[in-house]
N, C-alpha and C. Protein backbone atom coordinates (compact mmCIF):
# COMPACT_ATOMS: atom_id res chain seq x y z
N UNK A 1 0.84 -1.19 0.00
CA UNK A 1 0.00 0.00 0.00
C UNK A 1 0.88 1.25 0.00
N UNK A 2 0.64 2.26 -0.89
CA UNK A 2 1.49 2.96 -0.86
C UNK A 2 0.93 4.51 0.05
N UNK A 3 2.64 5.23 0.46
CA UNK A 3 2.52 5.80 1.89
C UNK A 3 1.51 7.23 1.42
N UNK A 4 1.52 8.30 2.18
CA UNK A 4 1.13 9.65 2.06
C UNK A 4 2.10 9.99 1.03
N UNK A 5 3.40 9.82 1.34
CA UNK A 5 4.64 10.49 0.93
C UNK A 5 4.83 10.23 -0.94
N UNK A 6 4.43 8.80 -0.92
CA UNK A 6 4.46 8.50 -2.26
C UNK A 6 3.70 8.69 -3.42
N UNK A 7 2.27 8.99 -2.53
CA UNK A 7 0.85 9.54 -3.62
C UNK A 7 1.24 11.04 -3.79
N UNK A 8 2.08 11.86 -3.09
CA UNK A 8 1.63 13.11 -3.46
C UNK A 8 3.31 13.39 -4.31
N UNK A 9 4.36 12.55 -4.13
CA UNK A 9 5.78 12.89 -4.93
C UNK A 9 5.22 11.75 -6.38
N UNK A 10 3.99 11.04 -6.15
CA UNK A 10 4.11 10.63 -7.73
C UNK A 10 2.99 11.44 -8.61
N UNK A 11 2.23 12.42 -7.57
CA UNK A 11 1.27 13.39 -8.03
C UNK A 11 2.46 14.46 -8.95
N UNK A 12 3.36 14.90 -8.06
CA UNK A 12 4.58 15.98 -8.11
C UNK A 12 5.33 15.29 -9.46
N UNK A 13 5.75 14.37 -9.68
CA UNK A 13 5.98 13.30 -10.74
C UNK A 13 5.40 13.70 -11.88
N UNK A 14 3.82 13.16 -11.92
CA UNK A 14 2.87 13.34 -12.71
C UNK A 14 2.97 15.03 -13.88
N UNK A 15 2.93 15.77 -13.04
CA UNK A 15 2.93 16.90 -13.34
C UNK A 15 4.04 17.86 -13.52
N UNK A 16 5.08 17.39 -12.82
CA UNK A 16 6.75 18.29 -13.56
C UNK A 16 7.00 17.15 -15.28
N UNK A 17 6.56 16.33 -15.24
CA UNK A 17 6.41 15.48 -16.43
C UNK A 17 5.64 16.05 -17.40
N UNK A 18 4.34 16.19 -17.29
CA UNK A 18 3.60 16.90 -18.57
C UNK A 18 4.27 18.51 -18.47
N UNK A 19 4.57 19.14 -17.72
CA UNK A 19 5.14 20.29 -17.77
C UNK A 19 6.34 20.52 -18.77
N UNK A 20 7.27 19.34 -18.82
CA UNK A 20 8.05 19.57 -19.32
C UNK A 20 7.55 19.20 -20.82
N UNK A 21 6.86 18.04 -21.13
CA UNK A 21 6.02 17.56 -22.35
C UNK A 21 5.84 19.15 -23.03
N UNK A 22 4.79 19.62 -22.35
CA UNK A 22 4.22 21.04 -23.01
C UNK A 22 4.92 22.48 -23.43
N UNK A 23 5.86 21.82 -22.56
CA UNK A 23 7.24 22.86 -22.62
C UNK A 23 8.26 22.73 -24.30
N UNK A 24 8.16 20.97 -24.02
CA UNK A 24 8.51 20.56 -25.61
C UNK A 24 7.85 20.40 -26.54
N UNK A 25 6.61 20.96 -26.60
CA UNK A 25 5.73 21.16 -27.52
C UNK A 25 4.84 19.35 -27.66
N UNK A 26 5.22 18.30 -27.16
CA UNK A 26 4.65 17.32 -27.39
C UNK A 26 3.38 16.85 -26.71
N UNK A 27 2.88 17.60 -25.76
CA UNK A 27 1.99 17.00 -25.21
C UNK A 27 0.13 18.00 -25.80
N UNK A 28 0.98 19.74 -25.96
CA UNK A 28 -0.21 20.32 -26.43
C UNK A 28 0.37 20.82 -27.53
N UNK A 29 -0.13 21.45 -28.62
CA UNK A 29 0.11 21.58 -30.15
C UNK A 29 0.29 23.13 -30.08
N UNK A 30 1.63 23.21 -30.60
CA UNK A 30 1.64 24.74 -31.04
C UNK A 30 2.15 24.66 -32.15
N UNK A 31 1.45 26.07 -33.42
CA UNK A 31 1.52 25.72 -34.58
C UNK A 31 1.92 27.62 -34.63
N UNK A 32 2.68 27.37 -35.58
CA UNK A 32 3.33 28.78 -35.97
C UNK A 32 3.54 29.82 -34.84
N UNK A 33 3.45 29.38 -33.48
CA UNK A 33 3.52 30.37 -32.71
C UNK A 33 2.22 30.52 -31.64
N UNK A 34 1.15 29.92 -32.15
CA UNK A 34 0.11 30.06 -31.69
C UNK A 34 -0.57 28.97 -30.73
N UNK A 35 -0.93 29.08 -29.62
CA UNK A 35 -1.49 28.01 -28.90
C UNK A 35 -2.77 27.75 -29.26
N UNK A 36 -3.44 26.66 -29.59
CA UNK A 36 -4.78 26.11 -29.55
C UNK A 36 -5.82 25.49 -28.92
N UNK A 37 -6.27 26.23 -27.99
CA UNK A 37 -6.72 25.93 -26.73
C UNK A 37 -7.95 25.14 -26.93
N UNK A 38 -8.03 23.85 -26.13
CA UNK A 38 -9.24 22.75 -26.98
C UNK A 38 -8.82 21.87 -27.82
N UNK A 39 -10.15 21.28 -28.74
CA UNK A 39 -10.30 20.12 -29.24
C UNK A 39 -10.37 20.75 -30.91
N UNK A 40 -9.57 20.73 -32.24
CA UNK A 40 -9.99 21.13 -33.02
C UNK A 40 -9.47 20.60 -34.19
N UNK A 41 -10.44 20.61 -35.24
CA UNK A 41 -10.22 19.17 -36.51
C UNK A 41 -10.16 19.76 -37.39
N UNK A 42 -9.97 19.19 -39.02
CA UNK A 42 -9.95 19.42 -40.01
C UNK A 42 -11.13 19.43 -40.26
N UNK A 43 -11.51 20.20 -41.16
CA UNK A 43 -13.20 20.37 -41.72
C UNK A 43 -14.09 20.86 -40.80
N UNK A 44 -14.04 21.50 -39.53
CA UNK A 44 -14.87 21.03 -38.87
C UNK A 44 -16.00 22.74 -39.22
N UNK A 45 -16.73 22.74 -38.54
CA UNK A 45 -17.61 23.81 -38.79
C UNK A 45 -17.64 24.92 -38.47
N UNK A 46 -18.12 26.03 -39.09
CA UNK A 46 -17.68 27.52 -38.94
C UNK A 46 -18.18 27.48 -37.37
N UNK A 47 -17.25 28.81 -37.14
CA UNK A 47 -17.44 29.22 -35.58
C UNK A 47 -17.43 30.89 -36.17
N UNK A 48 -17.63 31.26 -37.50
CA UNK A 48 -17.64 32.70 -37.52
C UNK A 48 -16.87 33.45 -37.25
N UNK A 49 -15.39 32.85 -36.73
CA UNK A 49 -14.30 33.60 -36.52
C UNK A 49 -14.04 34.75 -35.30
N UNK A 50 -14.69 33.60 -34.43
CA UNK A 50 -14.67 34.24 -32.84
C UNK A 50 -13.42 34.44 -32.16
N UNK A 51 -13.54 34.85 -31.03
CA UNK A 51 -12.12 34.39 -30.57
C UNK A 51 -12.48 33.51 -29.75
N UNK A 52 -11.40 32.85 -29.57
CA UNK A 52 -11.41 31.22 -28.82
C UNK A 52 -11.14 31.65 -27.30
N UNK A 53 -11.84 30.50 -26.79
CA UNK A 53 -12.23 30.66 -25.08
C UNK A 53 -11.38 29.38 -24.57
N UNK A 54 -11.13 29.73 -23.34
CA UNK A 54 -10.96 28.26 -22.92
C UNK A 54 -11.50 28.14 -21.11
N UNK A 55 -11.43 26.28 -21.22
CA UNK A 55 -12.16 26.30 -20.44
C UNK A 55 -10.99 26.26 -19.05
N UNK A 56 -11.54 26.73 -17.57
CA UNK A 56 -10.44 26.37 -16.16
C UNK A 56 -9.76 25.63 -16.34
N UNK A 57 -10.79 23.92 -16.49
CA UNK A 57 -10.04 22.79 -16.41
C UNK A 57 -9.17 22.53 -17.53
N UNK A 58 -8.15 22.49 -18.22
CA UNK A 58 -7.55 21.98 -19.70
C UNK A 58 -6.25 21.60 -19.21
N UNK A 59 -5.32 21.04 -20.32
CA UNK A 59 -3.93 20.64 -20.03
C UNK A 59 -3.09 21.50 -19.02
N UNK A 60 -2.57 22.54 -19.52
CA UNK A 60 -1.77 23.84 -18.90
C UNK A 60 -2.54 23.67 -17.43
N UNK A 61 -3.77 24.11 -16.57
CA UNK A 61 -4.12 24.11 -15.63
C UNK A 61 -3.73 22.67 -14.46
N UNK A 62 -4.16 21.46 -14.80
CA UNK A 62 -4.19 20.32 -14.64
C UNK A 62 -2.89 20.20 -14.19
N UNK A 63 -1.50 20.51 -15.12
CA UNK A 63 -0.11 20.34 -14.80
C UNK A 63 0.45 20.94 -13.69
N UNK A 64 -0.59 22.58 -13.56
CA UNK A 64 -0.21 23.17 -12.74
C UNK A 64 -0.35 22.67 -11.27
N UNK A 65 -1.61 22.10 -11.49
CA UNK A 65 -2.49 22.18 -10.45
C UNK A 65 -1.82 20.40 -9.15
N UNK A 66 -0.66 19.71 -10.34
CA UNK A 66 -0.66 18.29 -10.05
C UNK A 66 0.82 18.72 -9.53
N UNK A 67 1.57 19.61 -10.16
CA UNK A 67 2.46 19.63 -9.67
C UNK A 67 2.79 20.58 -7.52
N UNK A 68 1.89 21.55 -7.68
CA UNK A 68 1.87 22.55 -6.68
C UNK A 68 0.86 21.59 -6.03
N UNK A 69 -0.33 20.72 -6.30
CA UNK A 69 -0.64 19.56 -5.16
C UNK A 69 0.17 18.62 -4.43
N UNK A 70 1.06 17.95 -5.45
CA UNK A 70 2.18 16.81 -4.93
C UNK A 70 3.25 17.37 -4.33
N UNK A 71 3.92 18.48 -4.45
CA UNK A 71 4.76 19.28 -3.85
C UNK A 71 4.60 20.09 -2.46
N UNK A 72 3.29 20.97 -2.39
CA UNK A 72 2.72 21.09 -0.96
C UNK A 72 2.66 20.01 0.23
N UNK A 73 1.60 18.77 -0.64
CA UNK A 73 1.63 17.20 0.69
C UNK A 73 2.28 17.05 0.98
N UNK A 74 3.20 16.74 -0.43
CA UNK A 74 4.58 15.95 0.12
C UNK A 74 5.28 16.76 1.63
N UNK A 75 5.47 18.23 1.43
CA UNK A 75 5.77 18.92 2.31
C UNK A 75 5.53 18.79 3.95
N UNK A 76 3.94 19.03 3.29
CA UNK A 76 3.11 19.01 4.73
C UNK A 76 3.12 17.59 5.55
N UNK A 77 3.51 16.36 4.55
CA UNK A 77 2.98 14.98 5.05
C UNK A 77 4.12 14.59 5.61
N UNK A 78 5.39 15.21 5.18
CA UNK A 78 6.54 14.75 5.84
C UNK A 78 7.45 15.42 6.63
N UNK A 79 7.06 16.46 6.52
CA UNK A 79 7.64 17.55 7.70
C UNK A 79 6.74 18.11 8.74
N UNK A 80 5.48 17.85 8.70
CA UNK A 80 4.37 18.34 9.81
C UNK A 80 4.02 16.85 10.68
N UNK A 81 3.21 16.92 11.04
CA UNK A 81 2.20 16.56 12.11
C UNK A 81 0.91 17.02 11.56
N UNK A 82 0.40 17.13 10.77
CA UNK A 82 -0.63 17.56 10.26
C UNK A 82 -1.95 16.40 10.25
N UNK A 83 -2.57 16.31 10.84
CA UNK A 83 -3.57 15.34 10.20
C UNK A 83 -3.83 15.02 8.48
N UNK A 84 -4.25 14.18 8.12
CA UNK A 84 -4.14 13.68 6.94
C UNK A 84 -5.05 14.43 6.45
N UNK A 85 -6.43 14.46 6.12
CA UNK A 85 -7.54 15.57 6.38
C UNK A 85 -7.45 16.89 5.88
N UNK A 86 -6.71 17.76 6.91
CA UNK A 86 -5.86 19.00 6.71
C UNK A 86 -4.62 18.88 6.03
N UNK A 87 -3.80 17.65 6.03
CA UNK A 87 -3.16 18.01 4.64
C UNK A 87 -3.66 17.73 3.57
N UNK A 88 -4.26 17.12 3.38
CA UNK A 88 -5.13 17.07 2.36
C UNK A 88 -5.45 18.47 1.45
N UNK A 89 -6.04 19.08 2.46
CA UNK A 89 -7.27 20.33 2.06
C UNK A 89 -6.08 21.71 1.55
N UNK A 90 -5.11 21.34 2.51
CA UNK A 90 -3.89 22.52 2.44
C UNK A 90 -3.13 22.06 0.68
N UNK A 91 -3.11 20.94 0.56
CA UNK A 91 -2.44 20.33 -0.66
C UNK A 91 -3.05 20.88 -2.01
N UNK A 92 -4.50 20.51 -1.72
CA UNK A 92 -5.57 21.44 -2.39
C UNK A 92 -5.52 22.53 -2.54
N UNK A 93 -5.75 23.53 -1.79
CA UNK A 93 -5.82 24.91 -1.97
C UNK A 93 -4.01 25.09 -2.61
N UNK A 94 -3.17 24.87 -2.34
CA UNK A 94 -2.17 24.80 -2.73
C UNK A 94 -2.11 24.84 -4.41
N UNK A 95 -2.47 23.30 -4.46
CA UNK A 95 -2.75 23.24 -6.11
C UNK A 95 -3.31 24.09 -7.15
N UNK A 96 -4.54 24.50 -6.30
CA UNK A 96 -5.80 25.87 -6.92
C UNK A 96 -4.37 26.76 -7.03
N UNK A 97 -3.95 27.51 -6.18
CA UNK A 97 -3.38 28.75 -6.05
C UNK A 97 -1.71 28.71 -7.04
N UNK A 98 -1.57 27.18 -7.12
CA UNK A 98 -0.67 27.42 -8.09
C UNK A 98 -1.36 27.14 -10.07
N UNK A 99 -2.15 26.89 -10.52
CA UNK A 99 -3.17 26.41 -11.45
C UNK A 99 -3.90 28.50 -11.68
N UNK A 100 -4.38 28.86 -10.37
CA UNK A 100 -5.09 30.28 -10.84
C UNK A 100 -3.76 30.68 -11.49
N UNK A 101 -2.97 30.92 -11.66
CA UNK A 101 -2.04 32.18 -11.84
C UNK A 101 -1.62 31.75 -13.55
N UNK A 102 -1.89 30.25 -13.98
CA UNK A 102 -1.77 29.97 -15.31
C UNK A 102 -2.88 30.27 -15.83
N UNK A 103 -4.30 29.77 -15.79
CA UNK A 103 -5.52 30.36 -16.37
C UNK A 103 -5.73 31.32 -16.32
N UNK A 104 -5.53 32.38 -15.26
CA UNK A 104 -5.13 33.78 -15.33
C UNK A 104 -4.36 33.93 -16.88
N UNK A 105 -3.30 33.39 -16.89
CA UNK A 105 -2.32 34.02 -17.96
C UNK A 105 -3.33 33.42 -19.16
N UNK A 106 -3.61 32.55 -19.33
CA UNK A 106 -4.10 31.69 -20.26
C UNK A 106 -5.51 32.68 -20.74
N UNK A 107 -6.51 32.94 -20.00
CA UNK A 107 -7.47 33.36 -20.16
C UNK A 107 -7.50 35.28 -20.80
N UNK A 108 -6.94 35.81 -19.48
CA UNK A 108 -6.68 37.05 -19.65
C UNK A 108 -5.18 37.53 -20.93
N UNK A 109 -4.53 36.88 -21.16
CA UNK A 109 -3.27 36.95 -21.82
C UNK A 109 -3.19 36.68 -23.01
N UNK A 110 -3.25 35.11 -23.44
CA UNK A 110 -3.13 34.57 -24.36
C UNK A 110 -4.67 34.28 -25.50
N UNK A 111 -5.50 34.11 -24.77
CA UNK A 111 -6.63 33.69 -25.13
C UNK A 111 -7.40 34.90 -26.21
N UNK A 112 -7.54 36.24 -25.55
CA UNK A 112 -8.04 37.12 -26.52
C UNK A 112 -7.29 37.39 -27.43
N UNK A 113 -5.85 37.00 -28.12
CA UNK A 113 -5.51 37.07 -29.24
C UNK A 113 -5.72 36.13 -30.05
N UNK A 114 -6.06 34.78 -29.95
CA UNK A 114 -6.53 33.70 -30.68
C UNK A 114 -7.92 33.88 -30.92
N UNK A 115 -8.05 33.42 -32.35
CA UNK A 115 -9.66 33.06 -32.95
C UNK A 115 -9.99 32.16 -33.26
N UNK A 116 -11.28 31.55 -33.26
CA UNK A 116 -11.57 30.16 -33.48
C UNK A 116 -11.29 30.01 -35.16
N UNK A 117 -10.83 29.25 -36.36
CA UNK A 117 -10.62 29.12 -37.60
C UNK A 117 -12.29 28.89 -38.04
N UNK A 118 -12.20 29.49 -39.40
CA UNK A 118 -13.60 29.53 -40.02
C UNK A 118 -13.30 27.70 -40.83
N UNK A 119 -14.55 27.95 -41.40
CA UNK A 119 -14.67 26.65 -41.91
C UNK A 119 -13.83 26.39 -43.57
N UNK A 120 -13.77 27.64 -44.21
CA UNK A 120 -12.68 28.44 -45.38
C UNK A 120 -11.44 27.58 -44.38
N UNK A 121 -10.84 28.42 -43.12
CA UNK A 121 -9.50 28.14 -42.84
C UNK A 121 -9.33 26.35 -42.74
N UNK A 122 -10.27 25.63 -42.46
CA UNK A 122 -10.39 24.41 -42.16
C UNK A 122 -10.11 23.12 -43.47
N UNK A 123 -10.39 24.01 -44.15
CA UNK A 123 -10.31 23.05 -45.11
C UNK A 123 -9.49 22.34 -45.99
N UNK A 124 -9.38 20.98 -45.91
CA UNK A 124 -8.58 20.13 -45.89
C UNK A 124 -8.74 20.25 -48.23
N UNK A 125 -10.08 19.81 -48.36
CA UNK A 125 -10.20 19.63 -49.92
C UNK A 125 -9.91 20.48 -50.87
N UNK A 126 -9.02 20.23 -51.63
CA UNK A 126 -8.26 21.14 -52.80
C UNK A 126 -7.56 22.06 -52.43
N UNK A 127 -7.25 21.84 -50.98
CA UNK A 127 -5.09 21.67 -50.40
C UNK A 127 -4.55 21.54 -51.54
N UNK A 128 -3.27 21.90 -51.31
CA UNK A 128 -2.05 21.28 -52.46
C UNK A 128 -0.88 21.07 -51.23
N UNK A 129 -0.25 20.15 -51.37
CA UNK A 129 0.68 19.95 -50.69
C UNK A 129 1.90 19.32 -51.08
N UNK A 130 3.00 18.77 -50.49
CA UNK A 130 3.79 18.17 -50.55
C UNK A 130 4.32 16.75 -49.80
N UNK A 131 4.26 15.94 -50.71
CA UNK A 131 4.61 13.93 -49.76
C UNK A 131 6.02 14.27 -48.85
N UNK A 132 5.60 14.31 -47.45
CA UNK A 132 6.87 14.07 -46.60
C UNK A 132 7.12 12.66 -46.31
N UNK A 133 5.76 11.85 -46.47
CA UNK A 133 6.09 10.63 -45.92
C UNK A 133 5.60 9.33 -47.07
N UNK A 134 6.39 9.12 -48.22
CA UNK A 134 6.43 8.33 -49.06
C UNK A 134 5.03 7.21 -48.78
N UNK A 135 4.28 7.22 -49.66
CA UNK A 135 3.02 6.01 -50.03
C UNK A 135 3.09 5.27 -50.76
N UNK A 136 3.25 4.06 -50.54
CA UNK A 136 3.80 2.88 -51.63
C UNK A 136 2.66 1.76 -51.20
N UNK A 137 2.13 1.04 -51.76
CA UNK A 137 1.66 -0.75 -51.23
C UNK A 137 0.81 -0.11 -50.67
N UNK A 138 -0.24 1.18 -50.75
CA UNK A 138 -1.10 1.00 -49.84
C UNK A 138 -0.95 1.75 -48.76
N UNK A 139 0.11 1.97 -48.80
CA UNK A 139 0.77 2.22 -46.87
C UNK A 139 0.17 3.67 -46.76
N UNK A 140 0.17 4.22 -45.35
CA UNK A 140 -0.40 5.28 -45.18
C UNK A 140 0.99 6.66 -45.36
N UNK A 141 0.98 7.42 -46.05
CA UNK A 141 2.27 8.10 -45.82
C UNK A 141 1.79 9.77 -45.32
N UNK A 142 2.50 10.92 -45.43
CA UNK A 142 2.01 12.01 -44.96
C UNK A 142 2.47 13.34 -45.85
N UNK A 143 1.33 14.43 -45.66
CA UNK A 143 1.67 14.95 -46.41
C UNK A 143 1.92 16.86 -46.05
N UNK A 144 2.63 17.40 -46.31
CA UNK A 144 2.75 18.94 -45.62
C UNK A 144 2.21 19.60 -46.70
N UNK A 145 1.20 20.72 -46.18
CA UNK A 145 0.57 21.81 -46.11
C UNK A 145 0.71 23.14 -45.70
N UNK A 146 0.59 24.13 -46.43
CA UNK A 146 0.05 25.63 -45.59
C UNK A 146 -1.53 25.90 -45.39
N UNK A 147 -1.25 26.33 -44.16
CA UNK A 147 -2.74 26.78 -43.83
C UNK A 147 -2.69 27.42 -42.88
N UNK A 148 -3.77 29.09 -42.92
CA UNK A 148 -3.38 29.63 -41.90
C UNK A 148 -2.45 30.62 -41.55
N UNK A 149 -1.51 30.65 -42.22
CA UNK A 149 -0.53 31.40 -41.94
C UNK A 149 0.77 30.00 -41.57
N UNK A 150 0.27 28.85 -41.35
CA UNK A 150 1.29 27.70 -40.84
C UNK A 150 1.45 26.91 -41.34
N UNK A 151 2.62 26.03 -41.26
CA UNK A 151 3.12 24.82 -42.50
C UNK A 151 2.46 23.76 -40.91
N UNK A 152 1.25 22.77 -41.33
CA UNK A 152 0.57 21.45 -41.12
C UNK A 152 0.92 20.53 -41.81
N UNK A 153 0.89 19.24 -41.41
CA UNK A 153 0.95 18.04 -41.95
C UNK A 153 -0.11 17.23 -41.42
N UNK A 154 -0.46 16.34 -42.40
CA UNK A 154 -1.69 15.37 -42.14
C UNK A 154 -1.21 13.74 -42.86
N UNK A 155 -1.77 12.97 -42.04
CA UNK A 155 -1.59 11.57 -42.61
C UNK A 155 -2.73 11.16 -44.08
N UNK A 156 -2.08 10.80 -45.24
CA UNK A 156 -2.60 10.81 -46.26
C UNK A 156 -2.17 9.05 -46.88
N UNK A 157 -3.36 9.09 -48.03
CA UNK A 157 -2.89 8.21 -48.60
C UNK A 157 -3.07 8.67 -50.38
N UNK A 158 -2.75 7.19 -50.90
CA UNK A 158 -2.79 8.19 -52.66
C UNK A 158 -4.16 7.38 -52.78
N UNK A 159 -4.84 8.36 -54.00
CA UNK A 159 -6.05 7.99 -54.19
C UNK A 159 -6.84 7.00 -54.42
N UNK A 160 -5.57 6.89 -55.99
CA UNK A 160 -6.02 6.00 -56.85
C UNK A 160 -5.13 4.64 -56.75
N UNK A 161 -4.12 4.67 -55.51
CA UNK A 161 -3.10 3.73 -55.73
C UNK A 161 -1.92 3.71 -55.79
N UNK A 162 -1.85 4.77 -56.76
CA UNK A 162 -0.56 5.07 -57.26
C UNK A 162 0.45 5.68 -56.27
N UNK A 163 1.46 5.14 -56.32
CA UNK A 163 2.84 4.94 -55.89
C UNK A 163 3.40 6.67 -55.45
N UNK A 164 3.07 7.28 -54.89
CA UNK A 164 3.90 8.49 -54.53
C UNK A 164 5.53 8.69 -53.61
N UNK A 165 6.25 9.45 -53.62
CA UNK A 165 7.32 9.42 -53.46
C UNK A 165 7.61 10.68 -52.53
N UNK A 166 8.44 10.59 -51.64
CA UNK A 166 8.59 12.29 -51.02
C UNK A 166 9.07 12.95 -52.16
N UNK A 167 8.83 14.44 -51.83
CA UNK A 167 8.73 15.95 -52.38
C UNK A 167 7.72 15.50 -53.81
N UNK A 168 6.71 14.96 -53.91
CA UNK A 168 5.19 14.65 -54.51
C UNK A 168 4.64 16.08 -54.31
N UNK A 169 4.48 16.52 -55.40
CA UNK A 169 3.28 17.71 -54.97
C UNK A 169 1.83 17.13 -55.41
N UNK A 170 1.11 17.44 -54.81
CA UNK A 170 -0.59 16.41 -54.77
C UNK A 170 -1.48 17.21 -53.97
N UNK A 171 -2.69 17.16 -54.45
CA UNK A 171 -3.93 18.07 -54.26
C UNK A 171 -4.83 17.05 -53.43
N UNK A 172 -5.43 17.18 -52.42
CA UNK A 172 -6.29 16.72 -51.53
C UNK A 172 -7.25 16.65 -52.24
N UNK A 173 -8.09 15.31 -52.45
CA UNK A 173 -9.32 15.20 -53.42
C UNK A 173 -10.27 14.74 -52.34
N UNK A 174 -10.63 14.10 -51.17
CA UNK A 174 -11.26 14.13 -50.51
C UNK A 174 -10.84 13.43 -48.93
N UNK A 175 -11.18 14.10 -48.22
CA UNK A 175 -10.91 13.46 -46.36
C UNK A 175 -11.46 13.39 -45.74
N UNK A 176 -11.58 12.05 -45.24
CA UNK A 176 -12.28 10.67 -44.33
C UNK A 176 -11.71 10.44 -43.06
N UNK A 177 -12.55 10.17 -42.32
CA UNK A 177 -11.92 9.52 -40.90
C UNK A 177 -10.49 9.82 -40.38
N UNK A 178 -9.59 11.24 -40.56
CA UNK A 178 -8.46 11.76 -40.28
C UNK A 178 -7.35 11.58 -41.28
N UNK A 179 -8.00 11.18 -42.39
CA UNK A 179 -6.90 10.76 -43.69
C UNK A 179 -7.36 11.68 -44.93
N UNK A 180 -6.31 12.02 -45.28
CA UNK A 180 -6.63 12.51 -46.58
C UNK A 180 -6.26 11.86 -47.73
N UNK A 181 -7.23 12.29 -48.96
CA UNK A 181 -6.52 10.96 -50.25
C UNK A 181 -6.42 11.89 -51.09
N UNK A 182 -5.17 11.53 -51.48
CA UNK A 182 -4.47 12.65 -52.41
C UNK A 182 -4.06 12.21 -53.83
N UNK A 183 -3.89 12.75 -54.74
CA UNK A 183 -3.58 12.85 -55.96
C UNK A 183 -2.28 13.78 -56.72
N UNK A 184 -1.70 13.26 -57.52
CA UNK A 184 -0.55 14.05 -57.99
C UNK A 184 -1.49 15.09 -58.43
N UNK A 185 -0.52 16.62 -58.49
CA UNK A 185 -1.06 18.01 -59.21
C UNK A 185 -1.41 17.65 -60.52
N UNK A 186 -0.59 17.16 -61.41
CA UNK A 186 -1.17 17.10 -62.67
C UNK A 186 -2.36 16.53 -62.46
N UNK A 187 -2.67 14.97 -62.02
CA UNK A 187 -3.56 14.33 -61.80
C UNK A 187 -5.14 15.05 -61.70
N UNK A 188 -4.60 15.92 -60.57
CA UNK A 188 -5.84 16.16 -59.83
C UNK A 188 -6.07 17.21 -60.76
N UNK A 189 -5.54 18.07 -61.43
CA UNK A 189 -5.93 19.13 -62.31
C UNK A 189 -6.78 18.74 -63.41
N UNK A 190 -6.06 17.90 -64.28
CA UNK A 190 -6.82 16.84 -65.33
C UNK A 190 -8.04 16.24 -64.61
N UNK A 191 -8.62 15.97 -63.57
CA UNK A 191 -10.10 15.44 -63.11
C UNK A 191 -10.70 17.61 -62.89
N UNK A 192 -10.29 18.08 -61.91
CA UNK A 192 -10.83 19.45 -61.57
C UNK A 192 -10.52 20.36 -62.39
N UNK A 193 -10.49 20.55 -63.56
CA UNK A 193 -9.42 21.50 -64.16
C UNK A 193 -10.12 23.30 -64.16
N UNK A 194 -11.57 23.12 -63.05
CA UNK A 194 -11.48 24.42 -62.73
C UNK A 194 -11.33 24.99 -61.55
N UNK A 195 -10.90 23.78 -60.64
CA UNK A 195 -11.04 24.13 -59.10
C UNK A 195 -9.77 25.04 -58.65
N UNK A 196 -9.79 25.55 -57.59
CA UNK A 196 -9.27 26.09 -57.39
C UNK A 196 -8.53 26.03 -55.92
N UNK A 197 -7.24 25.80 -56.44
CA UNK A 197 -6.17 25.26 -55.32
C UNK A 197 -5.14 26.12 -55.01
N UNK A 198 -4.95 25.95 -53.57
CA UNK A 198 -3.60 26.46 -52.67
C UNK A 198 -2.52 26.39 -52.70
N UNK A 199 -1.71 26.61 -53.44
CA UNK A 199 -0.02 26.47 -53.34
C UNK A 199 0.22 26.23 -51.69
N UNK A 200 1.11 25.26 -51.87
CA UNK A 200 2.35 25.06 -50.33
C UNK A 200 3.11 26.42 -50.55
N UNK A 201 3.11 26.98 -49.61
CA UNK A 201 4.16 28.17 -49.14
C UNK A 201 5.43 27.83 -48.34
């Protein structure tokens, strides 16, 4: 059974860990500079070009909140006399008071310069991009994009079959279930030859 000491240094654990994740960009997504606060997809539906909200609870808060919890107990559980109870509650408020001062920044700071993307910015179909990640046999490979103002990549496959190679330039002809199926430029021009497509920047 594990002690006081060990639930709140593997809480403290927990959270200097995603801290550093988010710090390296791997755990929440930053794209050209910009944080994206939430859940947000390709295609998905106009929001009218609001600015984006976020909610108390999200990643950034959570880290805060796990690390300044496990770090207080630990404190209180092994250097006091404290009832368990009251350290508890102190561990808590602890956590809150280190968590307000990021949603603070998050909310008041960062947040009113971000906008939610219109359904125009979203859109994945008649992209043009470039094969970073070779499609042969089927296989799923990937492909880079501008959008936005930012160079994206998405997992793609080729349309019709055909064999693509990195630095492929290929036009997004339609996207399914987080994949896009792509087509060489000539290709896709010769089927759309009036649509109208995005250069990679």
């Amino acid at each position: 059974m594990w002690s006081g000491d060990a639930v709140y240094l593997v809480c403290f654990g927990v959270g200097l860990a995603l801290a550093v994740l988010s710090f390296l960009g791997g755990a929440f997504h930053f794209h050209g500079g910009h944080i994206h606060f939430g859940s947000h997809g390709h295609g998905a539906a106009a929001h009218g070009g609001g600015k984006a909200s976020i909610a108390p609870i999200n990643g950034f808060t959570i880290t805060a909140f796990l690390c300044w919890f496990g770090g207080v107990g630990f404190l209180l559980h092994h250097y006091t006399s404290l009832l368990v109870p009251a350290t508890l509650m102190l561990a808590t408020a602890g956590g809150l008071a280190g968590a307000a001062p990021i949603f603070w920044l998050l909310a008041r700071v960062l947040a009113p310069h971000e906008r939610e993307l219109t359904a125009e910015e979203t859109q994945i179909v008649g992209v043009a991009g470039r094969v970073t990640g070779a499609m042969h046999s089927g296989l799923t490979g990937e492909v880079l994009f501008s959008q936005g103002g930012a160079l994206r990549s998405i997992p793609a496959r080729s349309e019709n079959g055909e064999p693509l190679d990195r630095g492929t330039e290929v036009v997004v002809m339609h996207y399914e279930r987080g994949i896009a199926y792509v087509r060489t430029w000539d290709a896709a021009v010769e089927q759309l030859p009036s649509a109208e497509h995005r250069s990679l920047q």
